[in-house]
C-alpha atoms as a PDB file:
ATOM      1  CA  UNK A   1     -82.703 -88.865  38.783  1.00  0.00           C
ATOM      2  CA  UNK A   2     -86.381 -89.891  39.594  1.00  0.00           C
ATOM      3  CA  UNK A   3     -89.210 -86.750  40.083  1.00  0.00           C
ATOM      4  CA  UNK A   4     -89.482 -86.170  43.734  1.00  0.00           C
ATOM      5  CA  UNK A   5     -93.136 -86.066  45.284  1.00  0.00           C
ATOM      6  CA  UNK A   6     -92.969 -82.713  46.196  1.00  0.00           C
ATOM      7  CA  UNK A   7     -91.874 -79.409  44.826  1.00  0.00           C
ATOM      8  CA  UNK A   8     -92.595 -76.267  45.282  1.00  0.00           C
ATOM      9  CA  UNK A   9     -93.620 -75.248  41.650  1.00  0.00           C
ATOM     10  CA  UNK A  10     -93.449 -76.671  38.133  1.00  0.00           C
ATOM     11  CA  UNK A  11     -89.869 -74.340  37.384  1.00  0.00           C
ATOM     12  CA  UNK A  12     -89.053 -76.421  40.366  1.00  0.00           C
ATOM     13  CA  UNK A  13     -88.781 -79.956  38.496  1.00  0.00           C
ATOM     14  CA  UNK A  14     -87.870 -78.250  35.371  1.00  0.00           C
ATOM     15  CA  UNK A  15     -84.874 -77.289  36.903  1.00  0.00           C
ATOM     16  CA  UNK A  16     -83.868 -80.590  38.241  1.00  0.00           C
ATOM     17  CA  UNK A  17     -84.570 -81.779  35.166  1.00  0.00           C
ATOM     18  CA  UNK A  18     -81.779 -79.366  32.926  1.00  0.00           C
ATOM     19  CA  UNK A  19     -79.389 -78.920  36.344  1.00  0.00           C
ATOM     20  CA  UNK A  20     -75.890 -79.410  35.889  1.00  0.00           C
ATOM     21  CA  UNK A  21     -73.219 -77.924  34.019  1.00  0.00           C
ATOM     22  CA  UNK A  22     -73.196 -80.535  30.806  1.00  0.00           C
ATOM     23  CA  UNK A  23     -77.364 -81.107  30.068  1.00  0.00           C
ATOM     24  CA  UNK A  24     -77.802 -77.734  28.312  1.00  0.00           C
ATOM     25  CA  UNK A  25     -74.041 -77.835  26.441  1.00  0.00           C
ATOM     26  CA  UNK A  26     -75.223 -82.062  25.787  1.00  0.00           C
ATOM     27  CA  UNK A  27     -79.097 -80.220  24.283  1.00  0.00           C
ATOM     28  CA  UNK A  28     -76.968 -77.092  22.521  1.00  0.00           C
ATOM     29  CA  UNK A  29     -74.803 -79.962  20.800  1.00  0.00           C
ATOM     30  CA  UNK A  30     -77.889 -81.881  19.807  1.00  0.00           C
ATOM     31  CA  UNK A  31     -79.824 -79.272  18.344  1.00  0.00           C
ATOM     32  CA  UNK A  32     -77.446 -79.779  15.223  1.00  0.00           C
ATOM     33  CA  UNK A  33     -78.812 -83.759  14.653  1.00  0.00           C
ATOM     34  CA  UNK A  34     -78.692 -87.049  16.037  1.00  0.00           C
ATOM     35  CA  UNK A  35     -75.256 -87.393  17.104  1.00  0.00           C
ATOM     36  CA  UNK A  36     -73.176 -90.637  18.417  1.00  0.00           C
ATOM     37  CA  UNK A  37     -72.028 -91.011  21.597  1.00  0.00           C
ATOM     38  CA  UNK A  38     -67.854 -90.453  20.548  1.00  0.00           C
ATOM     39  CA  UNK A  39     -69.174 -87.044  18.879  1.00  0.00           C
ATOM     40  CA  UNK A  40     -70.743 -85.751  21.856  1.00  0.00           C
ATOM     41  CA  UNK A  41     -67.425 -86.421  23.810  1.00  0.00           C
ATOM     42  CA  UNK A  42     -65.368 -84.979  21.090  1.00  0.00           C
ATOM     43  CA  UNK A  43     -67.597 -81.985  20.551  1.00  0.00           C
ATOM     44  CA  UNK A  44     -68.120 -80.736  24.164  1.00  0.00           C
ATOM     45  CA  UNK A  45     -64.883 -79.712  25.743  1.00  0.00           C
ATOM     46  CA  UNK A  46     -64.127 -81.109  29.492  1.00  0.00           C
ATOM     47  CA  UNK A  47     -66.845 -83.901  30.001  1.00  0.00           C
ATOM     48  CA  UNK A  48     -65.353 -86.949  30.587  1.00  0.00           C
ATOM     49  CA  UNK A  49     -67.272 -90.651  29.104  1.00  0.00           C
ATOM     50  CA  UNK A  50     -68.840 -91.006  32.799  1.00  0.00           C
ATOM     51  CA  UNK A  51     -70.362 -88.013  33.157  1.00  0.00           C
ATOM     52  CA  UNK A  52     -71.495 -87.709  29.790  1.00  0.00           C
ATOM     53  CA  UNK A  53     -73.097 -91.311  30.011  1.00  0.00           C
ATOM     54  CA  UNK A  54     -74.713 -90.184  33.618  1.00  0.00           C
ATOM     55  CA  UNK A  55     -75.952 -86.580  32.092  1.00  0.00           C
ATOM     56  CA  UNK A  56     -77.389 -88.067  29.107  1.00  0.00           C
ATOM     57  CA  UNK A  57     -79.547 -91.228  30.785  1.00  0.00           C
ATOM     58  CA  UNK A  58     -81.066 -88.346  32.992  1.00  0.00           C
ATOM     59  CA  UNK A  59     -82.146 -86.402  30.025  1.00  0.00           C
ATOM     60  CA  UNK A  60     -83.681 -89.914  28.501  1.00  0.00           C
ATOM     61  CA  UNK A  61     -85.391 -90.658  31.579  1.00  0.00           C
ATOM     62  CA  UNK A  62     -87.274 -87.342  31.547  1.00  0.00           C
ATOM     63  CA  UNK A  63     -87.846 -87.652  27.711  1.00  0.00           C
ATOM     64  CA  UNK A  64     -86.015 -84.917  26.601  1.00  0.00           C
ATOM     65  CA  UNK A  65     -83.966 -87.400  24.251  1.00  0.00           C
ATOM     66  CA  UNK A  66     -84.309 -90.059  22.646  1.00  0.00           C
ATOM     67  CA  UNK A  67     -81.889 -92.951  21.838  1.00  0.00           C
ATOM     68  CA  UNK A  68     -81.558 -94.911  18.504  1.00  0.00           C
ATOM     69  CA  UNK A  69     -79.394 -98.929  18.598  1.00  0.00           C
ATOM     70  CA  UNK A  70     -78.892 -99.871  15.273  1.00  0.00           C
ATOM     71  CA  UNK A  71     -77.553-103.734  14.672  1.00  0.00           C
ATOM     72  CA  UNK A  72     -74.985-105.119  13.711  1.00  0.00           C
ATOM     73  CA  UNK A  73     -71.256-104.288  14.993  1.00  0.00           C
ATOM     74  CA  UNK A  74     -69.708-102.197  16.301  1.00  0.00           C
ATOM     75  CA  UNK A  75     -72.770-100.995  17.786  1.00  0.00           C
ATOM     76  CA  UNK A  76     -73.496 -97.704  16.993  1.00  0.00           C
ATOM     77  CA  UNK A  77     -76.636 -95.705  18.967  1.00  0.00           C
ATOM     78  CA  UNK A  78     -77.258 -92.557  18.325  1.00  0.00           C
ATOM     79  CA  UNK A  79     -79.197 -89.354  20.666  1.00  0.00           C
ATOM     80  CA  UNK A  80     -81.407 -86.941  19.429  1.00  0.00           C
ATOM     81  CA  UNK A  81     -83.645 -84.000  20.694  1.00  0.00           C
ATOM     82  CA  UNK A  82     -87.298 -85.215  21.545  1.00  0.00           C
ATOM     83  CA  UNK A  83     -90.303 -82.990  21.008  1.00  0.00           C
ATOM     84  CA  UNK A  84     -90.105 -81.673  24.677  1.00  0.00           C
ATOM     85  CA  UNK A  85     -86.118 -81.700  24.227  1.00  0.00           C
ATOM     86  CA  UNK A  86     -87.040 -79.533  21.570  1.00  0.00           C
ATOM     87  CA  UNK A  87     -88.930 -76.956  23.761  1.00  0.00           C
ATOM     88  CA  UNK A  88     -86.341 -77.431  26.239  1.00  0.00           C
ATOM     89  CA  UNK A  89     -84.100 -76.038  23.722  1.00  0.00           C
ATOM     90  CA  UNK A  90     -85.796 -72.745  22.943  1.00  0.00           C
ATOM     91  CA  UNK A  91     -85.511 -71.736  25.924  1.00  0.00           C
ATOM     92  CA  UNK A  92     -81.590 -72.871  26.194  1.00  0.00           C
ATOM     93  CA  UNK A  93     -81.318 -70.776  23.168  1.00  0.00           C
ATOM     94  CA  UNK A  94     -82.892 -67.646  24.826  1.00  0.00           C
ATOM     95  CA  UNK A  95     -80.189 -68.176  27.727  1.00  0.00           C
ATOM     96  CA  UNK A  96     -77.838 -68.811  25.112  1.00  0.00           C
ATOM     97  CA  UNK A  97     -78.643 -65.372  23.736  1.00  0.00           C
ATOM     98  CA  UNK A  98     -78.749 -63.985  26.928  1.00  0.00           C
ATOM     99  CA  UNK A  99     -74.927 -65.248  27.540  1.00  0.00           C
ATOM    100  CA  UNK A 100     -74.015 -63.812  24.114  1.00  0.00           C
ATOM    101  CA  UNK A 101     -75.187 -60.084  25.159  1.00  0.00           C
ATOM    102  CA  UNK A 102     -73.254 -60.435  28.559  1.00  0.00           C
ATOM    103  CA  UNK A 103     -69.713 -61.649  27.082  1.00  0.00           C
ATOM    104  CA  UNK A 104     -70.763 -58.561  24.514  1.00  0.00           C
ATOM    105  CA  UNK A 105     -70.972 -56.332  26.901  1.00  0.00           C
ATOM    106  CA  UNK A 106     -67.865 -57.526  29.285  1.00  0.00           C
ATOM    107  CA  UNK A 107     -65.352 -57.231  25.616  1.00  0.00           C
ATOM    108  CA  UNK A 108     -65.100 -60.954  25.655  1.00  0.00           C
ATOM    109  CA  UNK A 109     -65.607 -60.337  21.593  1.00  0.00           C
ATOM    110  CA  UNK A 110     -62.564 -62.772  20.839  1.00  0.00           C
ATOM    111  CA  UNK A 111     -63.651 -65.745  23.066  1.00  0.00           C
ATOM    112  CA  UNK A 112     -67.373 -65.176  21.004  1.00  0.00           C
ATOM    113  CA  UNK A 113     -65.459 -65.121  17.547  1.00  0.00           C
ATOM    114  CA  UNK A 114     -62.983 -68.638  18.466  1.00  0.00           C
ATOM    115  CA  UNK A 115     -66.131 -70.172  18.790  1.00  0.00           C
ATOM    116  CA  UNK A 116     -67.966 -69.021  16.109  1.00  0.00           C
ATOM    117  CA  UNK A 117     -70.521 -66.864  17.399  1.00  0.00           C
ATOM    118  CA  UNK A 118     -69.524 -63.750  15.947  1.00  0.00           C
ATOM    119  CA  UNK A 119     -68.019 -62.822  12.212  1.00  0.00           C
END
């Protein structure tokens, strides 16, 4: 995804930038370290290799990764959270939060618990 010339605001291009359903679950993920490739795919539930590959060369383009090759073989690269990925992810933590209250609030305590995010 390239920046268009025009938009109507700055939210505007930050938006295209994080748009989609996997680039904030692919930036929650990464928050924890760099991570391979494999992980990512094992760790986030429905994304298939293609759309992870797609989702995560967007989020290099825009510099909100980064992407490490080391030598030798196999290859192994990992991705990791840039500084701006690590703004990005403040604010993916405050709709994280946000998401939290609401499942709270509709008794969707037991989904919040299998996946860890209550006691």
């Amino acid at each position: 995804m390239k920046i268009r010339e025009e938009y109507t605001c700055p939210l505007e291009l930050t938006h295209d930038i994080t748009k989609g359903k996997w680039k904030p679950i692919i930036l929650w993920q990464l928050r924890l370290g760099n991570t391979s490739l494999a992980s990512l795919e094992k760790n986030i539930h429905g994304v298939n290799q293609k759309m992870l590959i797609e989702q995560l060369k967007e989020l290099l383009d825009f510099g909100i990764i980064g992407k490490k090759t080391f030598e030798g073989y196999p290859l192994r690269v990992e991705y990791f959270l840039t500084e701006r990925g690590e703004k990005m992810l403040e604010a993916i933590t405050i709709m994280q939060n946000i998401g939290i209250e609401l499942m709270q609030e509709n008794g969707m305590e037991d989904v919040l618990r299998a996946k860890g995010f209550m006691d």
